[in-house]
N, C-alpha and C. Protein backbone atom coordinates (compact mmCIF):
# COMPACT_ATOMS: atom_id res chain seq x y z
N UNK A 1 138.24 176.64 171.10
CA UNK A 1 137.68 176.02 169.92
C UNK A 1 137.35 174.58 170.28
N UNK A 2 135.83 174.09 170.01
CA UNK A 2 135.41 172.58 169.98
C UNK A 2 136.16 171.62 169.20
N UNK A 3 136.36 170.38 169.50
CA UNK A 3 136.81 169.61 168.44
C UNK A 3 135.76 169.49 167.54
N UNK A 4 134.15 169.73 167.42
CA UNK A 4 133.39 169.73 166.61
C UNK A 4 133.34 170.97 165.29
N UNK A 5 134.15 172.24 166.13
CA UNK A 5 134.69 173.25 164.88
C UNK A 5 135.99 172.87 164.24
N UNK A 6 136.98 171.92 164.80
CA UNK A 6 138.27 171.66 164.02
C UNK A 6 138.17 171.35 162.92
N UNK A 7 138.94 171.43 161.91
CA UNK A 7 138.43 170.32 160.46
C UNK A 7 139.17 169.27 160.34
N UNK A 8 138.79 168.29 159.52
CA UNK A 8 138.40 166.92 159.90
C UNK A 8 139.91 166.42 159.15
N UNK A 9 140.57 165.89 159.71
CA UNK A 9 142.00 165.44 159.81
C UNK A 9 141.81 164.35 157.98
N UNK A 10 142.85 164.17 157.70
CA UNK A 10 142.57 163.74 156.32
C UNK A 10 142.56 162.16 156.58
N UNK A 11 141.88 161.35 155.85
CA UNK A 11 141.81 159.89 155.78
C UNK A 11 143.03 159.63 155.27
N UNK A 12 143.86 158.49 155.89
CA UNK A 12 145.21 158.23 155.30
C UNK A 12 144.75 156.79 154.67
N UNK A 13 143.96 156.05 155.27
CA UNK A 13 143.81 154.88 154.58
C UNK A 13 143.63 154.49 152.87
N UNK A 14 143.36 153.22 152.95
CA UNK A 14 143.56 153.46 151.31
C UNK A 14 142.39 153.62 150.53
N UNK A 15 141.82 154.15 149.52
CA UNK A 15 140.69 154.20 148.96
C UNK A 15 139.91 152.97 149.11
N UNK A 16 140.19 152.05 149.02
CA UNK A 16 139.59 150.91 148.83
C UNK A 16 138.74 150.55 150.21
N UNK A 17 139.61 150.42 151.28
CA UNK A 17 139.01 150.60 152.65
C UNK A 17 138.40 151.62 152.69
N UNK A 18 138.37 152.81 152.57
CA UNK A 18 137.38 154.17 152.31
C UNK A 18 136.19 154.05 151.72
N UNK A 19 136.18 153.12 150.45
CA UNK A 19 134.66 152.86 149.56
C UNK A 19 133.87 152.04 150.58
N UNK A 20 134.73 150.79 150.84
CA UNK A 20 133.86 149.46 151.21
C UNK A 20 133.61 149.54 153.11
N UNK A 21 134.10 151.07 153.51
CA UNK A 21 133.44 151.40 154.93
C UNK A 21 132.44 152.60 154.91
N UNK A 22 132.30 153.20 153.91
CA UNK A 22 131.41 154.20 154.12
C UNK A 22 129.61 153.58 154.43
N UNK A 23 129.01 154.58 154.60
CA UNK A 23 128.17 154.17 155.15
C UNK A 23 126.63 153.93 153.76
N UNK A 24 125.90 152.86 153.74
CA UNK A 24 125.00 152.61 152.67
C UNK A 24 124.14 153.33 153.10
N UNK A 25 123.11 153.58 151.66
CA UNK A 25 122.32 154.53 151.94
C UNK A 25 121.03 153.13 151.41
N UNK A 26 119.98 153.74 152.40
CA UNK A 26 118.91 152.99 152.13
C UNK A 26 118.39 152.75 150.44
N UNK A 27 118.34 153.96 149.53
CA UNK A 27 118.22 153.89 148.00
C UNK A 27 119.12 152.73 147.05
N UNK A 28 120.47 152.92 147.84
CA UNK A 28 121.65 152.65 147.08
C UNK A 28 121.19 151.03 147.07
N UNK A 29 120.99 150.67 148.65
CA UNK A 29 120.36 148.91 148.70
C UNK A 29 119.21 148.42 147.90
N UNK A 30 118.56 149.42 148.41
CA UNK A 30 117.20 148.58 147.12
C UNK A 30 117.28 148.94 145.70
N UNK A 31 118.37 149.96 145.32
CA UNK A 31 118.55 149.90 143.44
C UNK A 31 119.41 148.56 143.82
N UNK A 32 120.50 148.09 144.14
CA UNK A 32 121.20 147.04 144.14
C UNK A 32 120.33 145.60 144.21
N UNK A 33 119.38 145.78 145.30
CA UNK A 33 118.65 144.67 145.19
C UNK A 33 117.95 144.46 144.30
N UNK A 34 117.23 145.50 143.56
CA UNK A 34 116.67 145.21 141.85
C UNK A 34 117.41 145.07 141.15
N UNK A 35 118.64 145.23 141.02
CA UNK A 35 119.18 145.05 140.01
C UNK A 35 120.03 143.72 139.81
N UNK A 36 119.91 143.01 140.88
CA UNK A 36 120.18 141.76 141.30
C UNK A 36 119.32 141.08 141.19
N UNK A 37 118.07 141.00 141.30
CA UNK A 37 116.92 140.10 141.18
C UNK A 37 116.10 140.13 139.75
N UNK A 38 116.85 141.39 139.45
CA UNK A 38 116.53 140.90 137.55
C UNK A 38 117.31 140.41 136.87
N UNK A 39 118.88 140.62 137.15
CA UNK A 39 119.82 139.48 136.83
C UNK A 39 119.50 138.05 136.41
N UNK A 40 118.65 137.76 137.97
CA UNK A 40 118.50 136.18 138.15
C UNK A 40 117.88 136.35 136.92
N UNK A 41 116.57 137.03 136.86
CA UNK A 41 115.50 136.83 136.16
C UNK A 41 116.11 136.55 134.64
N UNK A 42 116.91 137.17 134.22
CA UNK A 42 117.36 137.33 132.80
C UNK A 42 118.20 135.76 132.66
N UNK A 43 119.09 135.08 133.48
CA UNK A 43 119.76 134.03 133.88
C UNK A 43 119.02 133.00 133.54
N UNK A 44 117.95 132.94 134.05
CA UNK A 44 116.71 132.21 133.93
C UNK A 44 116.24 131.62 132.59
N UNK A 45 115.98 132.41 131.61
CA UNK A 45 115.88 132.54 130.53
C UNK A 45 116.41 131.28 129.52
N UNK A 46 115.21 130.84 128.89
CA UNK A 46 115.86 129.21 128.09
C UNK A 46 116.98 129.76 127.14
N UNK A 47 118.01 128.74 127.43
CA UNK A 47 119.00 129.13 126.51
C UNK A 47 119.53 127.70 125.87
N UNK A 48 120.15 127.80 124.76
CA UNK A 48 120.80 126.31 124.18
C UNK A 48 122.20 126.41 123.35
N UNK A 49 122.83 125.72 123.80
CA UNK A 49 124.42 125.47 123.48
C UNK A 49 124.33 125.19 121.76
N UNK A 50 124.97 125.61 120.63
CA UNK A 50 124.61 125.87 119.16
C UNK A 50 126.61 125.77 119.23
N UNK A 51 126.64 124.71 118.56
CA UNK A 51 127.91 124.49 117.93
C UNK A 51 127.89 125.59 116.18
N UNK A 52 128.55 126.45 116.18
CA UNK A 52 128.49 127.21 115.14
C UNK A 52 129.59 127.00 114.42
N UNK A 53 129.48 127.27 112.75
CA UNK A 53 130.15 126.18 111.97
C UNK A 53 130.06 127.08 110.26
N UNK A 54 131.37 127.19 109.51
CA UNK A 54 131.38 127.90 108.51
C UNK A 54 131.30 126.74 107.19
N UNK A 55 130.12 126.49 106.01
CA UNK A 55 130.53 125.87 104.73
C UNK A 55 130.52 126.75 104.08
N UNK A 56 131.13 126.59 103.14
CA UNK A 56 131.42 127.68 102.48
C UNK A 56 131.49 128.94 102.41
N UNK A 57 130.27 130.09 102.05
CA UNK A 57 130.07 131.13 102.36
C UNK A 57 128.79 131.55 103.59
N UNK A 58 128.28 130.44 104.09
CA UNK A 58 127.55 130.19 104.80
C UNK A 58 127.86 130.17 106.07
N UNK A 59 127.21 130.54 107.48
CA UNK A 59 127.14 130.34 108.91
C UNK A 59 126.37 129.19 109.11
N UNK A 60 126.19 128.44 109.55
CA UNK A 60 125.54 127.81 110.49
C UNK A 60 125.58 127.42 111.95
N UNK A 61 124.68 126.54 112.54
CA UNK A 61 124.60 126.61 113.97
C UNK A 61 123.59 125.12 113.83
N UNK A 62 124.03 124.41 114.84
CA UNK A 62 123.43 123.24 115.24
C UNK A 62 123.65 123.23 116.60
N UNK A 63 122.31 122.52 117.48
CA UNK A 63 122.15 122.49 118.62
C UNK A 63 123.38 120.97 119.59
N UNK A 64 124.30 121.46 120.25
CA UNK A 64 125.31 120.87 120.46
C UNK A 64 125.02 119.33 120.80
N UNK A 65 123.73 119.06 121.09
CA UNK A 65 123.11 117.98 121.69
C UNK A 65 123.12 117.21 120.75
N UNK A 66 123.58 117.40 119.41
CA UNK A 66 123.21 116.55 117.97
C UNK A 66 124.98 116.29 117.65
N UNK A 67 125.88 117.10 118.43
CA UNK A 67 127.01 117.30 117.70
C UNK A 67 127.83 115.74 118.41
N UNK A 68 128.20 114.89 117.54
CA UNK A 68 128.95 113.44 118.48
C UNK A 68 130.53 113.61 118.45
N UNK A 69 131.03 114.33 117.38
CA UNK A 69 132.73 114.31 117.40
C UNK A 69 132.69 115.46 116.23
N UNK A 70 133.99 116.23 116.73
CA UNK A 70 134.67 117.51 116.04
C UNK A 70 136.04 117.20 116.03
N UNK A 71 136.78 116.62 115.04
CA UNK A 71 137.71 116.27 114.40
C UNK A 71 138.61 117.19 113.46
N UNK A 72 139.87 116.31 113.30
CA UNK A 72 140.76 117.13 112.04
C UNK A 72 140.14 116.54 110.86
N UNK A 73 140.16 116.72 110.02
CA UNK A 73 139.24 115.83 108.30
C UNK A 73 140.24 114.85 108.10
N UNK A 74 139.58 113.68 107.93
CA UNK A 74 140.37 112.38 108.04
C UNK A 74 140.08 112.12 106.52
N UNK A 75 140.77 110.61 105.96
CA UNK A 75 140.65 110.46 104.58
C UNK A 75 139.48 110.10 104.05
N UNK A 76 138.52 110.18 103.45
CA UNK A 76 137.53 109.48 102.99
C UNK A 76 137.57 108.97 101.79
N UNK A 77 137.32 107.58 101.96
CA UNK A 77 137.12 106.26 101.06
C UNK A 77 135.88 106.04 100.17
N UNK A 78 135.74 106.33 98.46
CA UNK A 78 134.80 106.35 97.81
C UNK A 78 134.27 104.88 98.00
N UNK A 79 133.34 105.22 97.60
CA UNK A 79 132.44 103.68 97.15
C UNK A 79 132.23 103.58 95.53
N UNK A 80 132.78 102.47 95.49
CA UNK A 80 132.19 102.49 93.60
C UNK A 80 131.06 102.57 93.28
N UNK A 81 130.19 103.24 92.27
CA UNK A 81 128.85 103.52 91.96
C UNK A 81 128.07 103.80 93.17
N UNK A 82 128.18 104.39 93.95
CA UNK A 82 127.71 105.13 94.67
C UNK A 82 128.11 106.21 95.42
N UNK A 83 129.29 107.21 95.54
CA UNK A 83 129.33 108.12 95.32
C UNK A 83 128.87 109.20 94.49
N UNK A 84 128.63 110.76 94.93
CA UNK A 84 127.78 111.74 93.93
C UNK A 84 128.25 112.93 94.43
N UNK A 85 127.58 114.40 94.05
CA UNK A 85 127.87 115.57 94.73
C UNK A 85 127.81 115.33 95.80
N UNK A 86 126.88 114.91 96.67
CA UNK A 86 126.53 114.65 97.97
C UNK A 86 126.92 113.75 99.21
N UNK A 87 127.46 112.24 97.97
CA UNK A 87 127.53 111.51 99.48
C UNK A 87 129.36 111.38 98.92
N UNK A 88 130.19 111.41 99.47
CA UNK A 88 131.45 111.46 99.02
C UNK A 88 132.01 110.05 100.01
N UNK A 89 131.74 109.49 100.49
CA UNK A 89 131.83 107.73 100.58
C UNK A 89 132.28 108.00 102.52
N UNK A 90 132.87 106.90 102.77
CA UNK A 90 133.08 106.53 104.13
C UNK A 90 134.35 106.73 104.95
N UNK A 91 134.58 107.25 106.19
CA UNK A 91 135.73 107.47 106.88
C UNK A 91 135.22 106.78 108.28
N UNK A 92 136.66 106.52 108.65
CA UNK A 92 136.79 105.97 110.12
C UNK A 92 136.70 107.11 111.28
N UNK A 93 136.20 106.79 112.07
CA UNK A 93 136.27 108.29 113.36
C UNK A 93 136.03 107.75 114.64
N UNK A 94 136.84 107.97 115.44
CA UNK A 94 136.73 106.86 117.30
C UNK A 94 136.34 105.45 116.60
N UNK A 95 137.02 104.53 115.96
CA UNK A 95 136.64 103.29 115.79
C UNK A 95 135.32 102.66 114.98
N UNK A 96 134.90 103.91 114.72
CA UNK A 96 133.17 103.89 113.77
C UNK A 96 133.32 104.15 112.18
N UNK A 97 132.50 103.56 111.76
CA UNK A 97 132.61 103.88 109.79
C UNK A 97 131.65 104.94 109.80
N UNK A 98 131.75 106.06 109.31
CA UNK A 98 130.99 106.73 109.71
C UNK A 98 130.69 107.35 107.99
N UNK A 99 129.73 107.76 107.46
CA UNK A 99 128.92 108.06 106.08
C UNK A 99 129.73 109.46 105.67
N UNK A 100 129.79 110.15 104.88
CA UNK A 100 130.45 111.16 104.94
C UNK A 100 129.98 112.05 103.66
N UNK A 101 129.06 113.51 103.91
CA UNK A 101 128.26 114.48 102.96
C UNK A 101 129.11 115.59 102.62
N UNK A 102 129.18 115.89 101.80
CA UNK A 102 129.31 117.00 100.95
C UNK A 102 128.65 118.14 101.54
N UNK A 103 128.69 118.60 102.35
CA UNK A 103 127.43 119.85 102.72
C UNK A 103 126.98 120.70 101.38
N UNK A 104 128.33 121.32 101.15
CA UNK A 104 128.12 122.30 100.24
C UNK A 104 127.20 122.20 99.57
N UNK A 105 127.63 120.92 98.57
CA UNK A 105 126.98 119.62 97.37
C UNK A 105 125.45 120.06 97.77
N UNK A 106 125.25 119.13 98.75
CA UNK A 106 123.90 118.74 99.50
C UNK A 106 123.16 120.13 99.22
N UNK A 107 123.52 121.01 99.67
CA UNK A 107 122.33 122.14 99.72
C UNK A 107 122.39 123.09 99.10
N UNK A 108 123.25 122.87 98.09
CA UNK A 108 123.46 124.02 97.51
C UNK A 108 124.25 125.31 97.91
N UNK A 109 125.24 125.35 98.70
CA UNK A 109 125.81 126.39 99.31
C UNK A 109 126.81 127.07 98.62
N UNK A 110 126.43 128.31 98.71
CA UNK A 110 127.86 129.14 97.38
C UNK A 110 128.79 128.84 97.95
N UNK A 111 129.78 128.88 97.59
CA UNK A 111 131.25 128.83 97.86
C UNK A 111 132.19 129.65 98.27
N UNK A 112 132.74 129.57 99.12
CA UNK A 112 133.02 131.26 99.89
C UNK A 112 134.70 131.86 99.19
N UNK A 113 134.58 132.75 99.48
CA UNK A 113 135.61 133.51 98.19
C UNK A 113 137.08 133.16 98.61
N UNK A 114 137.80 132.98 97.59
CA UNK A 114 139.12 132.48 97.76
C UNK A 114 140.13 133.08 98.93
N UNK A 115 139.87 134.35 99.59
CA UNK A 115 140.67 134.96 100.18
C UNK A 115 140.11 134.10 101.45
N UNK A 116 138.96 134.22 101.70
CA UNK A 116 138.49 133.69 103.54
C UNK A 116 139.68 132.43 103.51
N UNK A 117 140.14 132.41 104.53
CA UNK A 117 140.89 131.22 105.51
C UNK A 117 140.17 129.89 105.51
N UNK A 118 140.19 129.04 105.53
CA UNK A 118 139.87 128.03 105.66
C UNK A 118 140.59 127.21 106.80
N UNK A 119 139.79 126.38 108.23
CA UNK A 119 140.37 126.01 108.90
C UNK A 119 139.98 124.93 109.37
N UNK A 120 139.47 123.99 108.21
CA UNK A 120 138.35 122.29 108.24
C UNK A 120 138.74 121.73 109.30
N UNK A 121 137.81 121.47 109.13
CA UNK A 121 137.16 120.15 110.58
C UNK A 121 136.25 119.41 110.17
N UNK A 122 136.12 117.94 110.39
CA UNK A 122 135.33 117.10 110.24
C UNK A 122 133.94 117.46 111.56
N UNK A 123 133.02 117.44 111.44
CA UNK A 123 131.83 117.45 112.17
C UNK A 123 130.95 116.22 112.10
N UNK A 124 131.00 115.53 112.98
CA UNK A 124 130.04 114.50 113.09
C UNK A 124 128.95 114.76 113.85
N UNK A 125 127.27 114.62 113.19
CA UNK A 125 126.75 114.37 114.00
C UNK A 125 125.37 113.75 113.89
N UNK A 126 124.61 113.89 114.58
CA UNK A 126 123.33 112.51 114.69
C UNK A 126 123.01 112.03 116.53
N UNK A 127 122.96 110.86 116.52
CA UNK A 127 122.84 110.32 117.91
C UNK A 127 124.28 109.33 118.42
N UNK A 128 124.27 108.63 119.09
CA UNK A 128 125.08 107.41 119.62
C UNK A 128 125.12 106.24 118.35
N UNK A 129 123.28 105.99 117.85
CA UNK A 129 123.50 105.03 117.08
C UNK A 129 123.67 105.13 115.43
N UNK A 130 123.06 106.33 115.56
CA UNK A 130 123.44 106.97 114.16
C UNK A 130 123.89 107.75 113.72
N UNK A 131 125.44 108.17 112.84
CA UNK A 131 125.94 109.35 112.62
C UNK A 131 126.38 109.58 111.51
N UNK A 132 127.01 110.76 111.25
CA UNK A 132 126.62 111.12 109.96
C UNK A 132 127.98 112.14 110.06
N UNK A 133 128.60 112.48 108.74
CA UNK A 133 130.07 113.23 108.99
C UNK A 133 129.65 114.62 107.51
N UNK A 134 130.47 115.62 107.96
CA UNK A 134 130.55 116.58 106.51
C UNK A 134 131.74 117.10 107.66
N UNK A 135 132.12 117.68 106.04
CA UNK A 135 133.55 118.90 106.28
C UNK A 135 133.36 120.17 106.32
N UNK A 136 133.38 120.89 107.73
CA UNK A 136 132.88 122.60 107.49
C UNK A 136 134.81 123.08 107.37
N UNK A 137 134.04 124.36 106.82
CA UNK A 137 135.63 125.25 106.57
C UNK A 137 136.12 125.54 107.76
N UNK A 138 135.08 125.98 108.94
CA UNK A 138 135.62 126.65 110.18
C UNK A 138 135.01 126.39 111.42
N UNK A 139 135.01 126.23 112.06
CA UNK A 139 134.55 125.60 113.50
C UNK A 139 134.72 126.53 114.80
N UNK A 140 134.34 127.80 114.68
CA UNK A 140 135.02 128.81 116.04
C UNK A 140 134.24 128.26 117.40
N UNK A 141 133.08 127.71 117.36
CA UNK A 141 133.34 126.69 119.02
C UNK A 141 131.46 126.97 119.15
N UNK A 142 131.40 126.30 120.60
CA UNK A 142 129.69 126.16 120.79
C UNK A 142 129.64 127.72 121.75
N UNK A 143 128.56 128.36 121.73
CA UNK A 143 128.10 129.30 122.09
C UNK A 143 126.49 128.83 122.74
N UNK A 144 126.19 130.02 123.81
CA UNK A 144 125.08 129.76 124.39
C UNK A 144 124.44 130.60 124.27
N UNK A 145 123.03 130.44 123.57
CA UNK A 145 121.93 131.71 122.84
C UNK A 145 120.79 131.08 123.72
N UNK A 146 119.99 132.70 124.09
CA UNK A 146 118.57 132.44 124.36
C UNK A 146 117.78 131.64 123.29
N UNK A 147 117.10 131.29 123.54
CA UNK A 147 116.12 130.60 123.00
C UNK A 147 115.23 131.63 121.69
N UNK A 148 115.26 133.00 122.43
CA UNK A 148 114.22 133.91 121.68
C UNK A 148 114.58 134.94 121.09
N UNK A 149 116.45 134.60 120.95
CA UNK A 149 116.73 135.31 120.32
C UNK A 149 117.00 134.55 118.22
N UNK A 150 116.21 133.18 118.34
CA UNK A 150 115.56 132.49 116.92
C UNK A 150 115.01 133.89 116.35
N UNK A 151 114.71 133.94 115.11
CA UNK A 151 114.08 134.73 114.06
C UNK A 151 113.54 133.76 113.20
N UNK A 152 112.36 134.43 112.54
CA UNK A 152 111.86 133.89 111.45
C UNK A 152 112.85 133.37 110.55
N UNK A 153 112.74 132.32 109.13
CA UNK A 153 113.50 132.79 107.97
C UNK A 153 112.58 133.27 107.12
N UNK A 154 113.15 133.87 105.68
CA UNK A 154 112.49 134.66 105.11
C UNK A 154 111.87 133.53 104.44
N UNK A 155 110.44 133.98 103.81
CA UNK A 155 109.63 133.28 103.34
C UNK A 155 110.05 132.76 101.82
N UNK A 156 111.10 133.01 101.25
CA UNK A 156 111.52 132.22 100.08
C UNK A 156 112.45 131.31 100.33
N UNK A 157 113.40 131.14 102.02
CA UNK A 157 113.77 130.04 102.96
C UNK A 157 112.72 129.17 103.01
N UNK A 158 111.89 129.83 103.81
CA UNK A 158 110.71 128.95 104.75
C UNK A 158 110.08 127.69 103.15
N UNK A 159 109.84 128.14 102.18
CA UNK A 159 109.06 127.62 101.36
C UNK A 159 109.90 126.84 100.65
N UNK A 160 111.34 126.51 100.46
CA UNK A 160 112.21 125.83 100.31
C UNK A 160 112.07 124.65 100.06
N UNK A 161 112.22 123.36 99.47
CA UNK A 161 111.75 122.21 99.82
C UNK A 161 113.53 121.40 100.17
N UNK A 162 114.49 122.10 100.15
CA UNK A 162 115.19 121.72 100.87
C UNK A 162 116.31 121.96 102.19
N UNK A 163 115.07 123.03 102.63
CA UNK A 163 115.56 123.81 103.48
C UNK A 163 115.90 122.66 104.94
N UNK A 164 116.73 123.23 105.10
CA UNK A 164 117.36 122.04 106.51
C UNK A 164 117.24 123.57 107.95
N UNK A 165 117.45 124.74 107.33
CA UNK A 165 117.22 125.67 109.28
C UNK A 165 116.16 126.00 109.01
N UNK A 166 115.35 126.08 110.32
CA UNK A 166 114.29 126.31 111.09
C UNK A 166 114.61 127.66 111.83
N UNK A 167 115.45 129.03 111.37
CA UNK A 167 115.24 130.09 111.63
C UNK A 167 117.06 130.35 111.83
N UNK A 168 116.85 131.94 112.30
CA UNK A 168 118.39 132.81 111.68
C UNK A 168 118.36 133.03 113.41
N UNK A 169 119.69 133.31 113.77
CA UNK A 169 120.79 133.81 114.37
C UNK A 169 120.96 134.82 114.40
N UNK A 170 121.16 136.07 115.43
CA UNK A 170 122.20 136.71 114.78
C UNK A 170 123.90 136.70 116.04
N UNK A 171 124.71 136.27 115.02
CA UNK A 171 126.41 135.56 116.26
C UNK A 171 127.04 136.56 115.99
N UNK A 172 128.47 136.27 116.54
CA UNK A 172 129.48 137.71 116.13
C UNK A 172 130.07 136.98 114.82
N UNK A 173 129.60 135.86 114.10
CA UNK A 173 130.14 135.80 112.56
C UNK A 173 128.98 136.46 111.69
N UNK A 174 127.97 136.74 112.09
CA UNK A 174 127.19 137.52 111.11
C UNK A 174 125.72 136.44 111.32
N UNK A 175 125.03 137.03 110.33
CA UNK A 175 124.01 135.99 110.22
C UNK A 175 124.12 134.90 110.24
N UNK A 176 123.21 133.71 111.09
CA UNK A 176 123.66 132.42 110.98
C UNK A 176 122.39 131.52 110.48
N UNK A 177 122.59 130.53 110.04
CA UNK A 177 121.07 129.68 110.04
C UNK A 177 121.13 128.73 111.14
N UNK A 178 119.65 128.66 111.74
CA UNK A 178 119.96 127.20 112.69
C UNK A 178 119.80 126.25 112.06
N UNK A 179 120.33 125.03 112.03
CA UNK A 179 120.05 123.94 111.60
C UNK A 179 118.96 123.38 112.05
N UNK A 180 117.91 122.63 111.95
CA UNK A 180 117.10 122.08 112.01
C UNK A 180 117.79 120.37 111.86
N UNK A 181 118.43 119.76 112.95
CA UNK A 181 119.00 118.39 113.05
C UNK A 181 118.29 117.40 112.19
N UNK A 182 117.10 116.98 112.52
CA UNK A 182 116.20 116.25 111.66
C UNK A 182 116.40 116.31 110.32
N UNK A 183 115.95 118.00 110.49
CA UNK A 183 115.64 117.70 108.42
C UNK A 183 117.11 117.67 107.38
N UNK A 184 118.43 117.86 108.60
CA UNK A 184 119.51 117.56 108.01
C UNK A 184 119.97 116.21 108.01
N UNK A 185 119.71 115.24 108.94
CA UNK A 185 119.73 113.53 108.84
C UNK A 185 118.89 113.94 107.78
N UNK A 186 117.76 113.87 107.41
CA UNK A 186 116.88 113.63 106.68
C UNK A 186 117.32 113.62 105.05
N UNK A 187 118.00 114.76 104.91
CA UNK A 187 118.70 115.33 103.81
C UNK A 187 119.92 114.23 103.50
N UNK A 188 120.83 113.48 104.67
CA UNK A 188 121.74 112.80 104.84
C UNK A 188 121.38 111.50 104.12
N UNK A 189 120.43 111.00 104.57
CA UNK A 189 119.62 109.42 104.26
C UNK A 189 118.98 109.65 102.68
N UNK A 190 118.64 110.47 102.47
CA UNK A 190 118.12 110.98 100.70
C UNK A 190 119.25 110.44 99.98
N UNK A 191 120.21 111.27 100.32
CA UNK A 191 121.56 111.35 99.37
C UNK A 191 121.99 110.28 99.03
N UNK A 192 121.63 108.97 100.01
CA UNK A 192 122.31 107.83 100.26
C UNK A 192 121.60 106.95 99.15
N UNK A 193 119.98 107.25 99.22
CA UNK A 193 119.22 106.63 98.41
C UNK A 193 118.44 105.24 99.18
């Protein structure tokens, strides 16, 4: 009998050495190499960091580049005759007086039902020289979304005249709105008068 008729003595080694010595097959490389070079491709893809943020019964999302400090809710100090729904007066934050909104107030936001958790945080944001503070209920952290995964809003949003997002989300809290930074300073400086 040939040693080429014997049968083939059993592999004692360990599986692992068994996978990563066998021999590649020409198919197996080039599905791997496509499937690697569309990776990149998908990687590629504009994406932007969205600090996401609960008022009331509401999601939102602002682009992290606007966000200056995420805080515990500090005290805020009315102003006589000028406080309202909206502007609820001034707090200190890193050494700055910083303005301080009502979100809810401001835009009208329902109020989310007594059972949800509540877990506030002060949110500051704006630029270096200008900032601006409100109290969200919940703060679960910044996330990184394609660019194209924006949606329209619906056209009784869009036509809004105090609409502050510029299109919907969809996160693992549910629907979100993006904020539109601008037209929320914008909304900020109104209130103030």
């Amino acid at each position: 009998m040939s040693t080429s008729d014997s049968p083939t003595a059993p592999d004692d080694r360990p599986a692992m050495s068994r996978l990563l010595d066998r021999p590649n097959r020409p198919a197996t490389i080039a599905e791997s190499t496509k499937a690697s070079a569309e990776s990149r491709v998908l990687r590629r893809e504009p994406q932007f960091n969205l600090l996401v943020f609960r008022c009331g019964a509401e999601w939102f999302a602002i682009p992290a580049e606007y966000v200056v400090h995420v805080s515990k809710v500090t005290n805020v100090h009315t102003l006589p005759h000028r406080t309202n729904n909206s502007f609820r007066g001034l707090t200190a934050l890193s050494g700055a007086v910083i303005p301080v909104f009502d979100f809810i107030g401001l835009l009208g936001v329902p109020p989310a039902a007594e059972n949800i958790l509540r877990k506030p945080r002060m949110l500051t944001v704006g630029t270096a020289q200008e900032s601006w503070a409100f109290e969200a209920d919940d703060v679960p952290g910044v996330y990184a979304m394609p660019r194209n995964a924006v949606k329209p809003l619906p056209l009784t949003v869009e036509q809004s005249p105090r609409r502050i997002s510029s299109g919907l989300l969809s996160t693992v809290q549910g629907s979100t709105s993006l904020v539109d930074p601008e037209r929320l300073i914008n909304e900020f400086r109104n209130a103030i008068g």
